[in-house]
N, C-alpha and C. Protein backbone atom coordinates (compact mmCIF):
# COMPACT_ATOMS: atom_id res chain seq x y z
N UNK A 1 7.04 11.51 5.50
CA UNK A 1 6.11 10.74 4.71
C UNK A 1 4.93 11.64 4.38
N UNK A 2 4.36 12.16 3.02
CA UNK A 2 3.63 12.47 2.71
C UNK A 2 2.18 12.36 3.07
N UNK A 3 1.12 12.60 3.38
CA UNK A 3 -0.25 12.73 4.16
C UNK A 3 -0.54 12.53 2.63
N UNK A 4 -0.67 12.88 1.80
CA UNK A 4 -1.48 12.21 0.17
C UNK A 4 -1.02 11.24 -0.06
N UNK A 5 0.10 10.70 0.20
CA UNK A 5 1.09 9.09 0.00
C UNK A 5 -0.18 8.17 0.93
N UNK A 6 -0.50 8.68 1.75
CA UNK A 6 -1.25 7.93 2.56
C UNK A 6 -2.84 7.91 2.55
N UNK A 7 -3.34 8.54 2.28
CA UNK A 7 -4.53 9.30 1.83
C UNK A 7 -5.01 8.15 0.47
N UNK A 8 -3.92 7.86 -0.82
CA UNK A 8 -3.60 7.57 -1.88
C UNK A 8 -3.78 6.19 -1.50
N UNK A 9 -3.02 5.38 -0.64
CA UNK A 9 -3.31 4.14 -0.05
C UNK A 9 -4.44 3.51 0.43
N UNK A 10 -5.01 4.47 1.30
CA UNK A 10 -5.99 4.21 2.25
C UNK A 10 -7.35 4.17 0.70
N UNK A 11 -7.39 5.37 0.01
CA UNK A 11 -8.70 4.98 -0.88
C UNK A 11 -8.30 3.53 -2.00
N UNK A 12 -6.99 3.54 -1.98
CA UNK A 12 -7.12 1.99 -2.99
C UNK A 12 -7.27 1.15 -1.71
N UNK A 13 -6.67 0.90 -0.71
CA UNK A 13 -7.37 -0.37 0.26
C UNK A 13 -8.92 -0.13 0.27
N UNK A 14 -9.56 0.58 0.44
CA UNK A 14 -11.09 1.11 0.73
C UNK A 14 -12.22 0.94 -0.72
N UNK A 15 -11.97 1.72 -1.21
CA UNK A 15 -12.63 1.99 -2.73
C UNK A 15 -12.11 1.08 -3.30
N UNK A 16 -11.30 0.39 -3.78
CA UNK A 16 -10.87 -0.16 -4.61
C UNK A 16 -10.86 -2.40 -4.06
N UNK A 17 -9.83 -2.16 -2.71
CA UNK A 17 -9.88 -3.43 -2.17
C UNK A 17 -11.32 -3.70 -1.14
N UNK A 18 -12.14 -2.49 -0.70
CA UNK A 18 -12.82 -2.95 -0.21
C UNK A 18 -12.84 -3.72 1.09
N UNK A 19 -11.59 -2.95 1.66
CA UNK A 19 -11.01 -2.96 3.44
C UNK A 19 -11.95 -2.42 4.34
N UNK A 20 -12.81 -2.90 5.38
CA UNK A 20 -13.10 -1.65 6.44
C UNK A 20 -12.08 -0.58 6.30
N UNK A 21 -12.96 0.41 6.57
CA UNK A 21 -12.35 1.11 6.70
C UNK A 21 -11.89 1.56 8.51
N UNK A 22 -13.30 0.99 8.91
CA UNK A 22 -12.66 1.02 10.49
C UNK A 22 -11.05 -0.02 11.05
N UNK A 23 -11.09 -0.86 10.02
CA UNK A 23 -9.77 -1.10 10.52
C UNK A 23 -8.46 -0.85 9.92
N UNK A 24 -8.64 0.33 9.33
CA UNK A 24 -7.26 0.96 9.33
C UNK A 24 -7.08 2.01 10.20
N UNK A 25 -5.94 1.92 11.00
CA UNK A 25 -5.68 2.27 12.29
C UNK A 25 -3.72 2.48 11.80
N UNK A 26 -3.46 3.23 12.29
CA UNK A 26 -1.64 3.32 12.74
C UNK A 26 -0.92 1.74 12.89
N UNK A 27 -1.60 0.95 13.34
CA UNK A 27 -0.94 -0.25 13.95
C UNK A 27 -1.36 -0.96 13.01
N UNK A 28 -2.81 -1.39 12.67
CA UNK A 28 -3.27 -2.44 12.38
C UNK A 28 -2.20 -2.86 10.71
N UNK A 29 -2.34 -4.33 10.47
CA UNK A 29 -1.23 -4.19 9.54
C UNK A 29 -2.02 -4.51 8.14
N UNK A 30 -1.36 -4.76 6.83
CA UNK A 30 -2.46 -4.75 5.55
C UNK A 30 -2.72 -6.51 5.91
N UNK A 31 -2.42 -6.99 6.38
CA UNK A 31 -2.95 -8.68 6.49
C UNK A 31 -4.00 -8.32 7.29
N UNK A 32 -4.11 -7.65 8.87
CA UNK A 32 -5.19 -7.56 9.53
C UNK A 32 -6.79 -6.83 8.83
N UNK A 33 -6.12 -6.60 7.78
CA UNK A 33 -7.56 -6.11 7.13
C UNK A 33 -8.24 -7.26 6.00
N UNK A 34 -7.96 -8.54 6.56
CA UNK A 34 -8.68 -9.61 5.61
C UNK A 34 -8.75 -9.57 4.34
N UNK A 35 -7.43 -8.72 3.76
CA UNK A 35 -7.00 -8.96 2.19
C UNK A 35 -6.12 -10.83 2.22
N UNK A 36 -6.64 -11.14 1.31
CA UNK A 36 -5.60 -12.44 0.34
C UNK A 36 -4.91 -12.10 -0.19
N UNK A 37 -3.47 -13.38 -0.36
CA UNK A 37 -2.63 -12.90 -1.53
C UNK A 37 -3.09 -12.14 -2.74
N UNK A 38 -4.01 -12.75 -3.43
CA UNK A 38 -4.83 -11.84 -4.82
C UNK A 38 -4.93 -10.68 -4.33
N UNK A 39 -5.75 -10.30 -3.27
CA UNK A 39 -5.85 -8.71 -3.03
C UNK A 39 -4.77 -7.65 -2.94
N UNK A 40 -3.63 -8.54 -1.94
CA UNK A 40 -2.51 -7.89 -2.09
C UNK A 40 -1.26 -8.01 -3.18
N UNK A 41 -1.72 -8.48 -4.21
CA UNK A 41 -1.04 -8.79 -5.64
C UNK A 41 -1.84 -7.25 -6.28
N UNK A 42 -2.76 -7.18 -6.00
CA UNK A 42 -3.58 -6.05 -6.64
C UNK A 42 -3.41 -4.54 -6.25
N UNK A 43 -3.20 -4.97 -4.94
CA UNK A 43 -2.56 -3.47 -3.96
C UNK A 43 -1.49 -3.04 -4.89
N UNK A 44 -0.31 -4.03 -5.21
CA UNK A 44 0.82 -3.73 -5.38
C UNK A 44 0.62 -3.19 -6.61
N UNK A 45 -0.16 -3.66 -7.50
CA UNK A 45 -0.48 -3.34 -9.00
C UNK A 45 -1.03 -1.85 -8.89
N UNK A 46 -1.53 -1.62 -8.18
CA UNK A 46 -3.11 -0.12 -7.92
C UNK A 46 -1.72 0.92 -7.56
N UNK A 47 -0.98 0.61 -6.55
CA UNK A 47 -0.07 1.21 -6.30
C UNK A 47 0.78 1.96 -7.57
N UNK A 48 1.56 1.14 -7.85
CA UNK A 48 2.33 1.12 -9.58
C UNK A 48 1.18 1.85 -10.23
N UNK A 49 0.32 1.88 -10.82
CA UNK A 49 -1.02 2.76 -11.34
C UNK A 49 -0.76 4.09 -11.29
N UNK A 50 -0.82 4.65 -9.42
CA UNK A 50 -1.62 5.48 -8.92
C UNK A 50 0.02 6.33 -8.80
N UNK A 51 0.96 5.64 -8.47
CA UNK A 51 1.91 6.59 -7.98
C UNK A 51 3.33 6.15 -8.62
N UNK A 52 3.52 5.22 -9.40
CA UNK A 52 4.64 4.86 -10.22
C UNK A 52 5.46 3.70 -9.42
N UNK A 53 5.34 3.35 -8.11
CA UNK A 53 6.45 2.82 -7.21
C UNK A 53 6.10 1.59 -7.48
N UNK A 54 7.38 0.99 -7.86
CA UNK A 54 7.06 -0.71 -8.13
C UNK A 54 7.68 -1.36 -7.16
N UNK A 55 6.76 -2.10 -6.46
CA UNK A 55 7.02 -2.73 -4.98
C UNK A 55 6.87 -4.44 -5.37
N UNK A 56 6.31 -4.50 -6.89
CA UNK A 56 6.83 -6.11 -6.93
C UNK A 56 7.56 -7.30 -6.22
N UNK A 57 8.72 -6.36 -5.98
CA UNK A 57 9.98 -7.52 -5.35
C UNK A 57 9.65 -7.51 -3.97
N UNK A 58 8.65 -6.76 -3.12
CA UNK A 58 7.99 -6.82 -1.77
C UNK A 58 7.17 -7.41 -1.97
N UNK A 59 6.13 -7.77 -2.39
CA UNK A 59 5.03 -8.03 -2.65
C UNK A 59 5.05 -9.06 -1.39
N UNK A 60 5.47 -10.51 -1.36
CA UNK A 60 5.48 -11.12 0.23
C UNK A 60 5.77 -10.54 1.68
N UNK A 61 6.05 -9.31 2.01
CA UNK A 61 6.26 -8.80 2.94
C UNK A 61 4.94 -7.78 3.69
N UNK A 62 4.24 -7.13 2.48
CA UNK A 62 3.56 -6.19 2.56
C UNK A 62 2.45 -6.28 3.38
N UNK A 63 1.89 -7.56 3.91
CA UNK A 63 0.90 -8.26 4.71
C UNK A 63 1.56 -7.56 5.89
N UNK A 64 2.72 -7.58 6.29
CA UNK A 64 3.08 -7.63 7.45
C UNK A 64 3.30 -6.02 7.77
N UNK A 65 2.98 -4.91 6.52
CA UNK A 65 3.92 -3.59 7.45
C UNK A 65 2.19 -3.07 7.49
N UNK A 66 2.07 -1.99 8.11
CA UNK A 66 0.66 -0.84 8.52
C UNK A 66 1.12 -0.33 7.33
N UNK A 67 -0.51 0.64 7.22
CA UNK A 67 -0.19 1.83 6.30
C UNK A 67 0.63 2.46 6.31
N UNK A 68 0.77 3.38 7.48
CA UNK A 68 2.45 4.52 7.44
C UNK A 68 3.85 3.32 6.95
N UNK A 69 4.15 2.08 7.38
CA UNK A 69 5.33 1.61 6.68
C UNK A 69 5.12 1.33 5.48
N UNK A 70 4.02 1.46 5.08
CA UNK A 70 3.93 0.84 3.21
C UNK A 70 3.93 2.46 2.65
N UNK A 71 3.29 3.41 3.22
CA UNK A 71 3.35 4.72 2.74
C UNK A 71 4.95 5.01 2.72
N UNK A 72 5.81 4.63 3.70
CA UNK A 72 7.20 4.68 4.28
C UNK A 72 7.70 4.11 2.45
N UNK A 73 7.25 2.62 2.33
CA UNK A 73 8.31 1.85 1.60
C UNK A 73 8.04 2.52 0.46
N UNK A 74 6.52 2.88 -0.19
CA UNK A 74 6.40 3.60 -1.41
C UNK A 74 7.35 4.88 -1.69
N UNK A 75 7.37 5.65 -0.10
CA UNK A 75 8.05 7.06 -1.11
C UNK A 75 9.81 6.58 -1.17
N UNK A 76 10.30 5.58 0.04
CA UNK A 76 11.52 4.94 -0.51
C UNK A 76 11.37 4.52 -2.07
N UNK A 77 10.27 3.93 -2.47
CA UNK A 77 10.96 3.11 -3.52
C UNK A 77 10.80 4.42 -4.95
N UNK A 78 10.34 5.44 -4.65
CA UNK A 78 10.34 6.54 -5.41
C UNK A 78 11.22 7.25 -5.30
N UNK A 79 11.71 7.24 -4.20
CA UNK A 79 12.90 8.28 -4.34
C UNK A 79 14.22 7.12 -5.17
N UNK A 80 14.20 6.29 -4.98
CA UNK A 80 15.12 5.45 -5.52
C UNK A 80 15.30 5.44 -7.26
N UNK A 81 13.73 5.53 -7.91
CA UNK A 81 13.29 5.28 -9.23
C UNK A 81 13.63 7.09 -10.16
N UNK A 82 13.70 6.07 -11.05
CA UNK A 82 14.03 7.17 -12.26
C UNK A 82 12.89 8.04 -12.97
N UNK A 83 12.62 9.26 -12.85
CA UNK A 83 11.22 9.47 -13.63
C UNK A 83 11.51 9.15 -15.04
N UNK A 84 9.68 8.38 -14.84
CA UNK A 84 9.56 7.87 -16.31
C UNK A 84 9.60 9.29 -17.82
């Protein structure tokens, strides 16, 4: 898993969603950082933006993984996708 895949995440939760940043941690998960559905409708969108990976069809799950598994599911769902 890429260290900029994650890096890339962490400033759209931060800069963008406006997450502590003290609570992103290895464990902690994207629900424990007091995003709402809207916020995490927006993640998924910032994502698609920033790095091409369309995680749409996750979008209900994503509350539940940490950064490293959403960094995990992004470069899956890139390696899967066709460059545009």
């Amino acid at each position: 898993m890429s260290e900029d895949l994650r890096a890339v995440l962490t400033r759209i939760l931060v800069e963008d969603l406006e997450a502590d940043n003290s609570t992103l941690t290895e464990t902690s998960t994207i629900a424990s950082m007091d995003l709402d559905s809207l916020a995490i409708a927006e993640l998924v969108i910032r994502i698609k933006e920033e790095t091409g990976a369309d995680l749409g069809s996750e979008e209900a799950s994503i509350g539940d993984l940490t950064v490293p598994a959403l960094a995990g599911m992004v470069a899956a769902a890139l390696g899967s996708e066709q460059p545009a």
